[in-house]
N, C-alpha and C. Protein backbone atom coordinates (compact mmCIF):
# COMPACT_ATOMS: atom_id res chain seq x y z
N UNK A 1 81.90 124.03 101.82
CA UNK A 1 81.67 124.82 100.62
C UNK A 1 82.98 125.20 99.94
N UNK A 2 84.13 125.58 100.75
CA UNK A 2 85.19 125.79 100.13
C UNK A 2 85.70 124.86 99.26
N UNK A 3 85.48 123.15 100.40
CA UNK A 3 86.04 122.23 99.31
C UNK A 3 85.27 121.78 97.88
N UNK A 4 83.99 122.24 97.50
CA UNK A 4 83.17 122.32 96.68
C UNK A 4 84.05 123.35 95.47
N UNK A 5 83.96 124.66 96.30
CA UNK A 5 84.62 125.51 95.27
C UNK A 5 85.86 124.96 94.42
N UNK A 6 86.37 124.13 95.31
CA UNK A 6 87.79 123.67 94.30
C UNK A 6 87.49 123.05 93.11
N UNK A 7 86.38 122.49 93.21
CA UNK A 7 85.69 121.45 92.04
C UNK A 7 85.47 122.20 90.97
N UNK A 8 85.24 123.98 91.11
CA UNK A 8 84.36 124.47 90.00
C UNK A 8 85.34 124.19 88.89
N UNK A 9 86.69 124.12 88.17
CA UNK A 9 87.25 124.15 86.93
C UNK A 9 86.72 123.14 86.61
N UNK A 10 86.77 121.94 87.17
CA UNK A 10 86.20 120.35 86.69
C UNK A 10 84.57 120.68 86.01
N UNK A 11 84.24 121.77 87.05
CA UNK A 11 82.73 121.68 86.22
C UNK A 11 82.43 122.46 85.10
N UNK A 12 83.06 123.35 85.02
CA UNK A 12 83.49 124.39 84.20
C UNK A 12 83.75 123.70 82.99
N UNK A 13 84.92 122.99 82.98
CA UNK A 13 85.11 122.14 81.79
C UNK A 13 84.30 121.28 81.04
N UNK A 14 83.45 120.22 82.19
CA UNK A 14 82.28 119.58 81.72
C UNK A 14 81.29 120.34 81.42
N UNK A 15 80.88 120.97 81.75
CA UNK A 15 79.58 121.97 80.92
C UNK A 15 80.58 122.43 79.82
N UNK A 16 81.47 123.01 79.76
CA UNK A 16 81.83 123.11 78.39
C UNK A 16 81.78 122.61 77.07
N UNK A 17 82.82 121.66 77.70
CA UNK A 17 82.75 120.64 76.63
C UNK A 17 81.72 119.66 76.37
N UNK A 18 80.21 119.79 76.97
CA UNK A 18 79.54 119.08 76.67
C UNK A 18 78.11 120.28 75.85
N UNK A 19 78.74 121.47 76.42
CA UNK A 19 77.82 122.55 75.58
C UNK A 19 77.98 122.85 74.13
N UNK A 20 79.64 122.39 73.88
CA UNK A 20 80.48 123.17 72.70
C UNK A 20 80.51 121.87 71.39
N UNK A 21 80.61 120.81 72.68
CA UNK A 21 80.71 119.47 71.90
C UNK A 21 82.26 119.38 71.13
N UNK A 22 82.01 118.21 70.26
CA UNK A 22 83.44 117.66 69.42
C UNK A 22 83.97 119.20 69.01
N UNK A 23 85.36 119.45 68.71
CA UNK A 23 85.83 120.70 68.21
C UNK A 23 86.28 121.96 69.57
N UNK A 24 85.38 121.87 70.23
CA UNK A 24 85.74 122.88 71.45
C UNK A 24 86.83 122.79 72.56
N UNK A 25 87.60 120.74 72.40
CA UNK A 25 87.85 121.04 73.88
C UNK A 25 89.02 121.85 74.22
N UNK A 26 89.62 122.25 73.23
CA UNK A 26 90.32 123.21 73.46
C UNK A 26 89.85 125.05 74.66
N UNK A 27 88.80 125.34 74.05
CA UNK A 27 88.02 125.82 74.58
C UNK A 27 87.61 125.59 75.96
N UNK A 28 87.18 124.69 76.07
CA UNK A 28 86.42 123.94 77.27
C UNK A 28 87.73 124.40 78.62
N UNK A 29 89.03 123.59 77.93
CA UNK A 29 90.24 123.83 78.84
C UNK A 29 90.85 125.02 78.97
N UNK A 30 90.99 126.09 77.99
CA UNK A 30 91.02 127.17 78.52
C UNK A 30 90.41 128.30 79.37
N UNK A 31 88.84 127.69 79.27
CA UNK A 31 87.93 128.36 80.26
C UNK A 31 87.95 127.52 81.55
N UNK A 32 88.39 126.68 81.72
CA UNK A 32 88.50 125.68 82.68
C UNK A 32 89.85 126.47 83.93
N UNK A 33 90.86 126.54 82.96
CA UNK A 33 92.04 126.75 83.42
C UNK A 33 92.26 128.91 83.98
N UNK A 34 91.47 129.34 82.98
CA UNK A 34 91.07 130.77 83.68
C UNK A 34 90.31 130.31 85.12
N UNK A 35 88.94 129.44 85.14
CA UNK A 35 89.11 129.29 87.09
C UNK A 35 89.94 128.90 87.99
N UNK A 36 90.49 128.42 87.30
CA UNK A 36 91.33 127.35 88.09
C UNK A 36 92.52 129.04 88.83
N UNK A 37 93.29 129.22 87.55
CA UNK A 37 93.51 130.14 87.81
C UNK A 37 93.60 131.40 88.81
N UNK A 38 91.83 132.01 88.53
CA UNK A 38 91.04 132.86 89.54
C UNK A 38 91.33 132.44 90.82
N UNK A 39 90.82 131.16 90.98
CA UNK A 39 90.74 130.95 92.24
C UNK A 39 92.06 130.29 93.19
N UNK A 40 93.13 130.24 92.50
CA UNK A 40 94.63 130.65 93.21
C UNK A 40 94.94 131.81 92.90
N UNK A 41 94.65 133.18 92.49
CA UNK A 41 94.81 134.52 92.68
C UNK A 41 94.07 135.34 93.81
N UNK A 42 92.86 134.61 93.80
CA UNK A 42 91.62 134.93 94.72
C UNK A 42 92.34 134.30 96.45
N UNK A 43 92.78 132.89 96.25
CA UNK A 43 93.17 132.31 97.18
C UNK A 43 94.75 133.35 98.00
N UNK A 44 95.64 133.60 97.40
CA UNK A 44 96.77 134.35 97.39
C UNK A 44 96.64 135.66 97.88
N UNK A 45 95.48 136.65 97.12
CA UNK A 45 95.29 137.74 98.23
C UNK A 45 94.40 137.79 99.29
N UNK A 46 94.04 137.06 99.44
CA UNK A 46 93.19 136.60 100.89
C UNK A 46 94.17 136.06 101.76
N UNK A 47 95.41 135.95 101.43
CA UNK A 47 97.00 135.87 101.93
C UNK A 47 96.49 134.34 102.66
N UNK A 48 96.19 133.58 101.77
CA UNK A 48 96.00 131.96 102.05
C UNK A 48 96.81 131.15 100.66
N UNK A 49 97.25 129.80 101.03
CA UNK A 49 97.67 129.21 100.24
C UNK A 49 97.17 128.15 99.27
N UNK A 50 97.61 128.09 97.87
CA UNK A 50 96.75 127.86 97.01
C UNK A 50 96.99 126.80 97.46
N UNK A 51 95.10 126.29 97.04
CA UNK A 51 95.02 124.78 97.60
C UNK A 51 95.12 123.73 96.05
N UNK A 52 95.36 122.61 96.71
CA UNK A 52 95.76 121.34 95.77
C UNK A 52 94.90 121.34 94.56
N UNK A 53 93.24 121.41 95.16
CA UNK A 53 92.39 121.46 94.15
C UNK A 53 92.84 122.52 92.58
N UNK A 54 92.92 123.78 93.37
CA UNK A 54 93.03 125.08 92.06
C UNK A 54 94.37 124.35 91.78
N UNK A 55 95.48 124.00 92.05
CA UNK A 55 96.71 123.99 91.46
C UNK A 55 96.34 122.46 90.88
N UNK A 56 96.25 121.55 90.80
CA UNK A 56 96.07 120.54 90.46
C UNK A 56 95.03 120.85 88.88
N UNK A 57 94.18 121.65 88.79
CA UNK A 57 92.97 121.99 88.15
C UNK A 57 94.09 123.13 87.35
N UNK A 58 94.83 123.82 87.79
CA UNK A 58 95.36 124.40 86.47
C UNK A 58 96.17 123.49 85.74
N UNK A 59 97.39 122.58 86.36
CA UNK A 59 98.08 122.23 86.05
C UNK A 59 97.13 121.24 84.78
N UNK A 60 96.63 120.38 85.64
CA UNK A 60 95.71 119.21 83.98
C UNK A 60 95.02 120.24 83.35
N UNK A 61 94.55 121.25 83.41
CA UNK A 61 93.41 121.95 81.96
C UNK A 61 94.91 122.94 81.42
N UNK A 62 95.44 123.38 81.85
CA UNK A 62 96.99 123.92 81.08
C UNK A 62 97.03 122.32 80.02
N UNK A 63 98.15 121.17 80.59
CA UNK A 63 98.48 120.32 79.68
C UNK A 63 97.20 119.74 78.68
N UNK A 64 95.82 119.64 79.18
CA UNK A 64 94.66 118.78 78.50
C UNK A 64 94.93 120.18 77.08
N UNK A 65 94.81 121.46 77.26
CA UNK A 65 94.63 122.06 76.56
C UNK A 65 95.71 122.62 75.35
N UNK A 66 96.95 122.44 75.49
CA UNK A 66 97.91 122.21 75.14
C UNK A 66 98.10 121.14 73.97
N UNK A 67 97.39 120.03 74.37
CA UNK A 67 96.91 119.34 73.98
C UNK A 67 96.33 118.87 72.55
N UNK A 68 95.08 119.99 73.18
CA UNK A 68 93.89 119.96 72.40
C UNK A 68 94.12 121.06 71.10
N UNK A 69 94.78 122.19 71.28
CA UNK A 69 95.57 122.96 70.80
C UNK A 69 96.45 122.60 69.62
N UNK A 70 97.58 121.56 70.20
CA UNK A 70 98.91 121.40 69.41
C UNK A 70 97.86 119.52 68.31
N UNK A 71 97.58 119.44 68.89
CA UNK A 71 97.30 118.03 68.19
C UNK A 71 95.69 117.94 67.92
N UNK A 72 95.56 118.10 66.81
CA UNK A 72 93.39 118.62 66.51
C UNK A 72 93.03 117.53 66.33
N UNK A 73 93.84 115.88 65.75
CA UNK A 73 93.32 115.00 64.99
C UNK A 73 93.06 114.20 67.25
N UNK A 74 93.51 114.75 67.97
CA UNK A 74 93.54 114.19 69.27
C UNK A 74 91.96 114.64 69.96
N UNK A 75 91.12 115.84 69.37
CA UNK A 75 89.99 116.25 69.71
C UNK A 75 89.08 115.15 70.11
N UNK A 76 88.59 114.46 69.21
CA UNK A 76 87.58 113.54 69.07
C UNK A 76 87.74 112.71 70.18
N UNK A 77 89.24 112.09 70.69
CA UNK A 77 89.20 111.33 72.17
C UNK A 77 89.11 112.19 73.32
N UNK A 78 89.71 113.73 73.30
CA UNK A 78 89.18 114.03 74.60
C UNK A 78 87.67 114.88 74.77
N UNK A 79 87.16 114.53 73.77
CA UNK A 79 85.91 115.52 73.83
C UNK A 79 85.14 114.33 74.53
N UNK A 80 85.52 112.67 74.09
CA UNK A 80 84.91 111.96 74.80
C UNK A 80 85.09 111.23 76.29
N UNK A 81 86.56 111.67 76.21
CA UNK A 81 87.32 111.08 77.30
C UNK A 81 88.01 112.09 78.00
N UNK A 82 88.28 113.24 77.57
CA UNK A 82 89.12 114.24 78.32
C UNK A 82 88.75 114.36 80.29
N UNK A 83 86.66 114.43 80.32
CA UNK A 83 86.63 114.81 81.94
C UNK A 83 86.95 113.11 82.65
N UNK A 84 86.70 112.10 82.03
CA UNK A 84 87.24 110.97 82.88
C UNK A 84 88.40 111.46 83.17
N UNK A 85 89.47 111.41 82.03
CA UNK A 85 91.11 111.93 82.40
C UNK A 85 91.37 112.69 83.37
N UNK A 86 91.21 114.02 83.09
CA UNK A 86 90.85 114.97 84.55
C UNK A 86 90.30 114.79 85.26
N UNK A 87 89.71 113.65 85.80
CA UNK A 87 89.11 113.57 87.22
C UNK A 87 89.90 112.58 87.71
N UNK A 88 90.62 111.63 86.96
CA UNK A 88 91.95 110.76 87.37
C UNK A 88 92.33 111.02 87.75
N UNK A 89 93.35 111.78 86.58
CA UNK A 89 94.29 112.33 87.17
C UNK A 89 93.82 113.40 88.68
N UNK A 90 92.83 114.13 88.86
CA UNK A 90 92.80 114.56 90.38
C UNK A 90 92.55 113.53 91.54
N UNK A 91 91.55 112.13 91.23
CA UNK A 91 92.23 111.47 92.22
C UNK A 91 93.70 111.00 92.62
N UNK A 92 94.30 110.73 91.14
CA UNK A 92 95.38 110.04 91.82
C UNK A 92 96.08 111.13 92.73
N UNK A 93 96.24 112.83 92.57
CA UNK A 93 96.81 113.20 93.27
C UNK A 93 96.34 113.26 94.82
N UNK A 94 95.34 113.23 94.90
CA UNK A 94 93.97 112.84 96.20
C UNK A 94 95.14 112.03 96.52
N UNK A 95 94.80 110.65 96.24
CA UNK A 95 95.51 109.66 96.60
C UNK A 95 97.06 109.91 97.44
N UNK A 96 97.64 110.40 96.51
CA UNK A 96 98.81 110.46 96.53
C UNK A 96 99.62 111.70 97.71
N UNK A 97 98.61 111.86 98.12
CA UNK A 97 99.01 113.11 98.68
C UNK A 97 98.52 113.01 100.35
N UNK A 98 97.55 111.75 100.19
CA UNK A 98 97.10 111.59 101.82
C UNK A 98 98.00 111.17 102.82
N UNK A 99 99.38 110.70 102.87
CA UNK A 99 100.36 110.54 103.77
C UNK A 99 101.12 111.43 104.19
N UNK A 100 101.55 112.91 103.22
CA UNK A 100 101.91 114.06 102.96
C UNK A 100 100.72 115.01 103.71
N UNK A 101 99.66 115.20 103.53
CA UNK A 101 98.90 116.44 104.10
C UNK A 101 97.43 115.85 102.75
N UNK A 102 96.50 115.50 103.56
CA UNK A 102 95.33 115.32 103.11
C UNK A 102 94.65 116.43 102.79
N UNK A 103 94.34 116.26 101.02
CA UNK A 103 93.65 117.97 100.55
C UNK A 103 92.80 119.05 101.83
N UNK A 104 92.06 118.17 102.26
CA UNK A 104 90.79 118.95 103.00
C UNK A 104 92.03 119.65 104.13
N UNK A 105 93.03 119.19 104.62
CA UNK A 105 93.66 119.65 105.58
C UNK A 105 94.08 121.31 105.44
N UNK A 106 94.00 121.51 104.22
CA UNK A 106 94.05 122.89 103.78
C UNK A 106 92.94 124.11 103.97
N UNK A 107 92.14 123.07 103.78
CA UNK A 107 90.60 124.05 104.11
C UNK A 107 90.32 123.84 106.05
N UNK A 108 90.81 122.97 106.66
CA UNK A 108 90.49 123.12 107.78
C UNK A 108 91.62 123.68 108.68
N UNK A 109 92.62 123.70 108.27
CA UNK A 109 93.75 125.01 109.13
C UNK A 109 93.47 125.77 108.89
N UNK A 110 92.34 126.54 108.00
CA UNK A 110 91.73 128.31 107.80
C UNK A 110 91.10 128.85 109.21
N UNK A 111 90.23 127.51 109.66
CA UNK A 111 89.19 127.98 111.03
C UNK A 111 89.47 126.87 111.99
N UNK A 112 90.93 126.23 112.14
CA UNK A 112 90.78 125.68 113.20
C UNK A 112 92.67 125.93 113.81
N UNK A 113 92.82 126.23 115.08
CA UNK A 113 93.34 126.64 115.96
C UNK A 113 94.66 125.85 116.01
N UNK A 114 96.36 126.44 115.45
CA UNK A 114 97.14 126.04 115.31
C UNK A 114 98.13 124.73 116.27
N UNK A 115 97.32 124.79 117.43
CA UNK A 115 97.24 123.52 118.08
C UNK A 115 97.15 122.65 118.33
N UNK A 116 96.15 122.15 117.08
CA UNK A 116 95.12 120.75 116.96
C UNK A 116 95.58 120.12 115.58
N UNK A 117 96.54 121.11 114.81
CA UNK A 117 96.78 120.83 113.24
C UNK A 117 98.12 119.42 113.36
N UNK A 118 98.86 119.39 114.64
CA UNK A 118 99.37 118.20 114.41
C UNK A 118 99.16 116.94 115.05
N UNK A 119 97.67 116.87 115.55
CA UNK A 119 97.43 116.29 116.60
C UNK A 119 97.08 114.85 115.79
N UNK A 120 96.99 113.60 116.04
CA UNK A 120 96.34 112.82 115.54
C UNK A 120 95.14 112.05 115.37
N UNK A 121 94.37 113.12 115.81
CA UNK A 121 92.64 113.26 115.61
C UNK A 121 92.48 113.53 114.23
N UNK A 122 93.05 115.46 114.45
CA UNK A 122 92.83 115.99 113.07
C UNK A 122 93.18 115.53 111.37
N UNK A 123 94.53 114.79 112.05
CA UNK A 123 95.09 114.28 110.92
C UNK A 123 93.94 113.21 110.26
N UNK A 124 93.47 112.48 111.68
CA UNK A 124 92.91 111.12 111.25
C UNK A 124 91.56 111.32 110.32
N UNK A 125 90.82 112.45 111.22
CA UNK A 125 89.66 112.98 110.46
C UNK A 125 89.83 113.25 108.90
N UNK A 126 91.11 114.37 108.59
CA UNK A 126 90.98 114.99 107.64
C UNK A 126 91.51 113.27 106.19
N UNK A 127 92.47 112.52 106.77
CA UNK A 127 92.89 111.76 105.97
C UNK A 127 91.59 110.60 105.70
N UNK A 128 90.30 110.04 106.71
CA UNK A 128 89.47 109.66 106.20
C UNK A 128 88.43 110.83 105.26
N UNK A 129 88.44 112.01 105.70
CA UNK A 129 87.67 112.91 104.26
C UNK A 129 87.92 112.52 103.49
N UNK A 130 89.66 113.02 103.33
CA UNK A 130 89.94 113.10 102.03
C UNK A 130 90.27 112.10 100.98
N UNK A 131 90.63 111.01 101.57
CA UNK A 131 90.18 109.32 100.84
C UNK A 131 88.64 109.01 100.32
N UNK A 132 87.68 109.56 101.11
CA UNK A 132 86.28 109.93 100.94
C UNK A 132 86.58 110.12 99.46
N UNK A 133 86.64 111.44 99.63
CA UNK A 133 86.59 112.59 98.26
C UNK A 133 87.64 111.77 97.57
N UNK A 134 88.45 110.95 97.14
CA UNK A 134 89.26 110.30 96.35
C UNK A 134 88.74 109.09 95.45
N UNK A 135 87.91 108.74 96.54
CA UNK A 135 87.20 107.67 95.86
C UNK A 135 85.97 108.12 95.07
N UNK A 136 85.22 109.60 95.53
CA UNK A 136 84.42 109.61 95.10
C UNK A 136 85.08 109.98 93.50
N UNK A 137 86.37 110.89 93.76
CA UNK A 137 86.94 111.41 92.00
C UNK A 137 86.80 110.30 91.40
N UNK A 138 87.62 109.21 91.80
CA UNK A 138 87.83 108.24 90.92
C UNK A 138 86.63 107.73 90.33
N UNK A 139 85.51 107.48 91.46
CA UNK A 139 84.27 106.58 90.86
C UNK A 139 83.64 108.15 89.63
N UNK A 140 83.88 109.07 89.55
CA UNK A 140 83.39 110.28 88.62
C UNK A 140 84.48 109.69 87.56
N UNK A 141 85.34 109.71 87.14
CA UNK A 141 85.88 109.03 86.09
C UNK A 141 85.41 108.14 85.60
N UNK A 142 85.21 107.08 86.29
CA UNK A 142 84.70 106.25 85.74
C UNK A 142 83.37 106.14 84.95
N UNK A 143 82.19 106.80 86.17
CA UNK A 143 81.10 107.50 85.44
C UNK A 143 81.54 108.00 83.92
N UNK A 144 82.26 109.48 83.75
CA UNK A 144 83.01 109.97 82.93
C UNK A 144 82.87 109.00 81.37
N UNK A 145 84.07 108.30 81.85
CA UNK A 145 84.64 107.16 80.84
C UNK A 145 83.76 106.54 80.16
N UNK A 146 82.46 105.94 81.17
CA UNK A 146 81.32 105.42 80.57
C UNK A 146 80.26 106.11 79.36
N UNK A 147 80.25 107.42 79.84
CA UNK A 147 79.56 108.26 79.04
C UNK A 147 80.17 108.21 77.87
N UNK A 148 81.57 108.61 77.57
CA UNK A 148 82.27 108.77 76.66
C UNK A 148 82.25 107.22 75.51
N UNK A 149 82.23 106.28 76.19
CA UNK A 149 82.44 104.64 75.43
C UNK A 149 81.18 104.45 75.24
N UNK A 150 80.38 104.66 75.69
CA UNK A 150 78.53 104.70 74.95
C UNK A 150 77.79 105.59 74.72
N UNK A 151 78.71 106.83 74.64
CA UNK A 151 77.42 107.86 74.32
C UNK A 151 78.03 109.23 73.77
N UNK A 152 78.50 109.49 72.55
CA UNK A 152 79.27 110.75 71.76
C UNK A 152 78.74 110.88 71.26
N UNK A 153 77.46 112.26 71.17
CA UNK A 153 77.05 113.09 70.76
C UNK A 153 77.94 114.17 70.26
N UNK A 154 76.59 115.09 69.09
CA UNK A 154 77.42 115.99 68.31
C UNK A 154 77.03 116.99 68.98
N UNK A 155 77.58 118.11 68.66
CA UNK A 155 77.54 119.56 68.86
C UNK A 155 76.08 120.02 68.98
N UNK A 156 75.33 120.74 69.94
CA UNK A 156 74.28 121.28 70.00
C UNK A 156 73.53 120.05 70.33
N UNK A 157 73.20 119.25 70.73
CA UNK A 157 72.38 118.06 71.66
C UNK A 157 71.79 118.48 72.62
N UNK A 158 70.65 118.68 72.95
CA UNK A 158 70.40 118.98 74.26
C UNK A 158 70.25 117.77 75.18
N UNK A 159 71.20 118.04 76.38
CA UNK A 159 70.92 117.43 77.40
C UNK A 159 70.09 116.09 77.70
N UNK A 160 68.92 116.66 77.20
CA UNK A 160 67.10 115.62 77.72
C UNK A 160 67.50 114.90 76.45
N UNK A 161 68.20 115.11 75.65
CA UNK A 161 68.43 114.16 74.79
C UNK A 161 69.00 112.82 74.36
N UNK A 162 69.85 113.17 75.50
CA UNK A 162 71.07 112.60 75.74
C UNK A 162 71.16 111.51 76.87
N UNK A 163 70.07 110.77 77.11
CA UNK A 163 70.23 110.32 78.29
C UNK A 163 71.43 109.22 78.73
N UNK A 164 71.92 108.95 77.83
CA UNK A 164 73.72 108.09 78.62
C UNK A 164 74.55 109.28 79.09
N UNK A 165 74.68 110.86 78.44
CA UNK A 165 75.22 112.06 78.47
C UNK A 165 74.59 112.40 80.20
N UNK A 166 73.34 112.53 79.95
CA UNK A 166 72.39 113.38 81.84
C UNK A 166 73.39 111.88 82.89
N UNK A 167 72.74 110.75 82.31
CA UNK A 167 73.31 109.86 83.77
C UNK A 167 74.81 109.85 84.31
N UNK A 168 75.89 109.60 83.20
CA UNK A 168 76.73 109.31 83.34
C UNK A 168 77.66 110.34 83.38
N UNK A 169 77.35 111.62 82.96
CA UNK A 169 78.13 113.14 83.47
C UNK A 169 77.58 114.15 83.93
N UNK A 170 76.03 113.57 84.68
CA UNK A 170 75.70 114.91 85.49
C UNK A 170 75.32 113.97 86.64
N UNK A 171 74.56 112.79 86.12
CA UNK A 171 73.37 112.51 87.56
C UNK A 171 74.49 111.39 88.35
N UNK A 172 74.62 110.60 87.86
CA UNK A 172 75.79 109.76 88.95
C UNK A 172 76.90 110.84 89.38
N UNK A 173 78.09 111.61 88.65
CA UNK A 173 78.71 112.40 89.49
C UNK A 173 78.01 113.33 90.52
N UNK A 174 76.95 113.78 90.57
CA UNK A 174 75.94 114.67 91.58
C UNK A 174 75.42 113.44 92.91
N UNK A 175 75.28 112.58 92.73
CA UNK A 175 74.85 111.48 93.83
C UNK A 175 75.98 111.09 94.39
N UNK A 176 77.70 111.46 93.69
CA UNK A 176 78.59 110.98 94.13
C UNK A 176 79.22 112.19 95.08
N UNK A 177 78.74 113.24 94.74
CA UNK A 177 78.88 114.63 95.25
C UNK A 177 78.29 114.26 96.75
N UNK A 178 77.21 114.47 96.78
CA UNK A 178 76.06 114.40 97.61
C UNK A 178 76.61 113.39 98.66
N UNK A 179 76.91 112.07 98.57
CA UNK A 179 77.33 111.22 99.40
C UNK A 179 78.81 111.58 100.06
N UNK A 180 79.45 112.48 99.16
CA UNK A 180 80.85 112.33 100.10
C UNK A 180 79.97 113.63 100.74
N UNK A 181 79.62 114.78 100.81
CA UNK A 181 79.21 115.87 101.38
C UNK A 181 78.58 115.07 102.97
N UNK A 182 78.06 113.94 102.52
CA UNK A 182 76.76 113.48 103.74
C UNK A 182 78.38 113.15 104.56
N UNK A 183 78.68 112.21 104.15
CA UNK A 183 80.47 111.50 104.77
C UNK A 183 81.21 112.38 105.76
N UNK A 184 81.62 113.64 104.67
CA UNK A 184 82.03 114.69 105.88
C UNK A 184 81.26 114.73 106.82
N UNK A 185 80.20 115.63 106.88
CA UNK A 185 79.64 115.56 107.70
C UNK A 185 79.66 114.55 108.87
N UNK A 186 79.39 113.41 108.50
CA UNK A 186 79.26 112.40 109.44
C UNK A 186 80.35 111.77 110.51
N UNK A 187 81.35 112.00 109.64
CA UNK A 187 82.33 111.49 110.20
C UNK A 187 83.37 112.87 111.10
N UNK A 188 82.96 113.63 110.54
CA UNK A 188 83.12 115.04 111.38
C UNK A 188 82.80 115.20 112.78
N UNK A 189 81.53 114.87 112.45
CA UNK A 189 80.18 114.76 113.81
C UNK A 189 80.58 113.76 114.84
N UNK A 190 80.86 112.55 113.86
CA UNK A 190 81.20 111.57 115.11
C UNK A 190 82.15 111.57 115.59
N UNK A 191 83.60 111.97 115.04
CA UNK A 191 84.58 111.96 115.61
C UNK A 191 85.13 112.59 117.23
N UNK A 192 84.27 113.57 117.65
CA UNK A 192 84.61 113.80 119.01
C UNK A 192 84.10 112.38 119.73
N UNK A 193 83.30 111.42 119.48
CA UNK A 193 82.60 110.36 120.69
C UNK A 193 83.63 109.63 120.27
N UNK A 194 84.21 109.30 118.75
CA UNK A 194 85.31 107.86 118.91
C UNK A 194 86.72 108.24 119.58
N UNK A 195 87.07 109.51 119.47
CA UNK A 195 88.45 110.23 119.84
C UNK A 195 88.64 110.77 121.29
N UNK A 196 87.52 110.63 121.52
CA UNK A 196 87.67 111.31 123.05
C UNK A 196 88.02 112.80 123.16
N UNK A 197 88.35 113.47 121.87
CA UNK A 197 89.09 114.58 121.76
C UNK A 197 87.94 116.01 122.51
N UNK A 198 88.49 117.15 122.47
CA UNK A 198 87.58 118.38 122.57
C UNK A 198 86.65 118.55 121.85
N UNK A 199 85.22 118.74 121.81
CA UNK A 199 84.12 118.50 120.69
C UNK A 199 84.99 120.01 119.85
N UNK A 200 85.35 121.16 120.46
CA UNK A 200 85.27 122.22 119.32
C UNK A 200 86.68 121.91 118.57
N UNK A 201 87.54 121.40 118.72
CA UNK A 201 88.93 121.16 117.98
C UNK A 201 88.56 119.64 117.00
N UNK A 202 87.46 118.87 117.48
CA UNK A 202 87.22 117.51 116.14
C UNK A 202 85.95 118.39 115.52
N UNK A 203 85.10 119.36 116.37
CA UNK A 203 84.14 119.45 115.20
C UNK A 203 84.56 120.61 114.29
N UNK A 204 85.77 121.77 114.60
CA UNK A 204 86.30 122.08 113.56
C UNK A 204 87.16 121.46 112.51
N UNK A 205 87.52 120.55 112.84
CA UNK A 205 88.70 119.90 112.00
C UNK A 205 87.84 119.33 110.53
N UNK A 206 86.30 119.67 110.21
CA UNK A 206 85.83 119.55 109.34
C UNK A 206 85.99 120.39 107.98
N UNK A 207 86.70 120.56 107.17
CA UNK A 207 86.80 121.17 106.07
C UNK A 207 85.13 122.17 105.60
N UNK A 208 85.10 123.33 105.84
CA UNK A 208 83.99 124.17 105.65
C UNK A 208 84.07 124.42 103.98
């Protein structure tokens, strides 16, 4: 659930900018970037360290919005393309970051026992998650992208209206959700029988 929570600016933004439509995404990214925000202030006095997700999620809705802000005739491409962009750009840092300390590794040193954090179980677990969750960003971009190249609607559309809008920026990213969620899990679960390890040090090493 925690690693869920990191997601909320991404969603934040997409309901935005798909509520506000062409003209807003300025908007979209500043309400985006207040969670993002929250939840490395929230993270900080709970005297924990901000995770990749919130800092990654301010850093792109800061520049997307900046953006959207300084350059208006630039609206019209990210209103259609802006959440592909931002979900790129968060895989590539996914990506980029799994040899260094795999995102989820952040959420699972909260509840698991300073012992096991350099072991090469945990590592192994957390670096197949979080390639998981990398691929799933990327394949959400892409979704994303698609919506945007066949389907720009105006302002006030509802939803049921919209059906390239429902598939391609709610219902494929939600099935892509859903499958990495099943993944953790699974590979969580199994990892004490392939590792030989302690069942309570591999079955914590699951990102909660």
């Amino acid at each position: 659930m925690k690693v869920l929570t990191g997601f909320v600016p991404w969603i934040v933004f997409t309901v935005a900018a798909n509520r506000f439509g062409p003209g807003a995404v300025g908007t979209a990214c500043l309400l985006a970037l207040v969670v993002a925000v929250g939840l490395i202030v929230r993270s900080m006095l709970r005297g924990e360290t901000p995770k990749l997700l919130e800092v990654t999620g301010a850093v792109v809705f800061l520049g997307l919005g900046i953006v959207a802000f300084a350059v208006p005739t630039a609206d019209a491409a990210l209103s259609g393309y802006g959440r592909a962009l931002a979900a790129f750009v968060l895989a590539v840092v996914i990506f980029a970051t799994l040899p260094v300390m795999p995102f989820t590794e952040q959420y699972a040193r909260e509840s698991v026992p300073r012992e096991y954090w350099h072991t090469g179980q945990f590592r192994a677990i957390n670096r197949r998650i979080s390639a998981a969750w990398g691929g799933v960003v990327l394949a959400m971009s892409i979704s994303h992208a698609a919506a945007g190249l066949f389907d720009q609607p105006g302002a006030g559309a509802g939803v049921v209206h919209r059906p390239v809008d429902l598939i391609f920026n709610w219902v494929v990213p939600g099935l892509l959700v859903w499958a990495a969620v099943r993944y953790t899990g699974t590979v969580s679960g199994t990892a004490p029988k392939e590792q030989g390890a302690p069942v309570h040090g591999a079955h914590e090493a699951m990102p909660r």
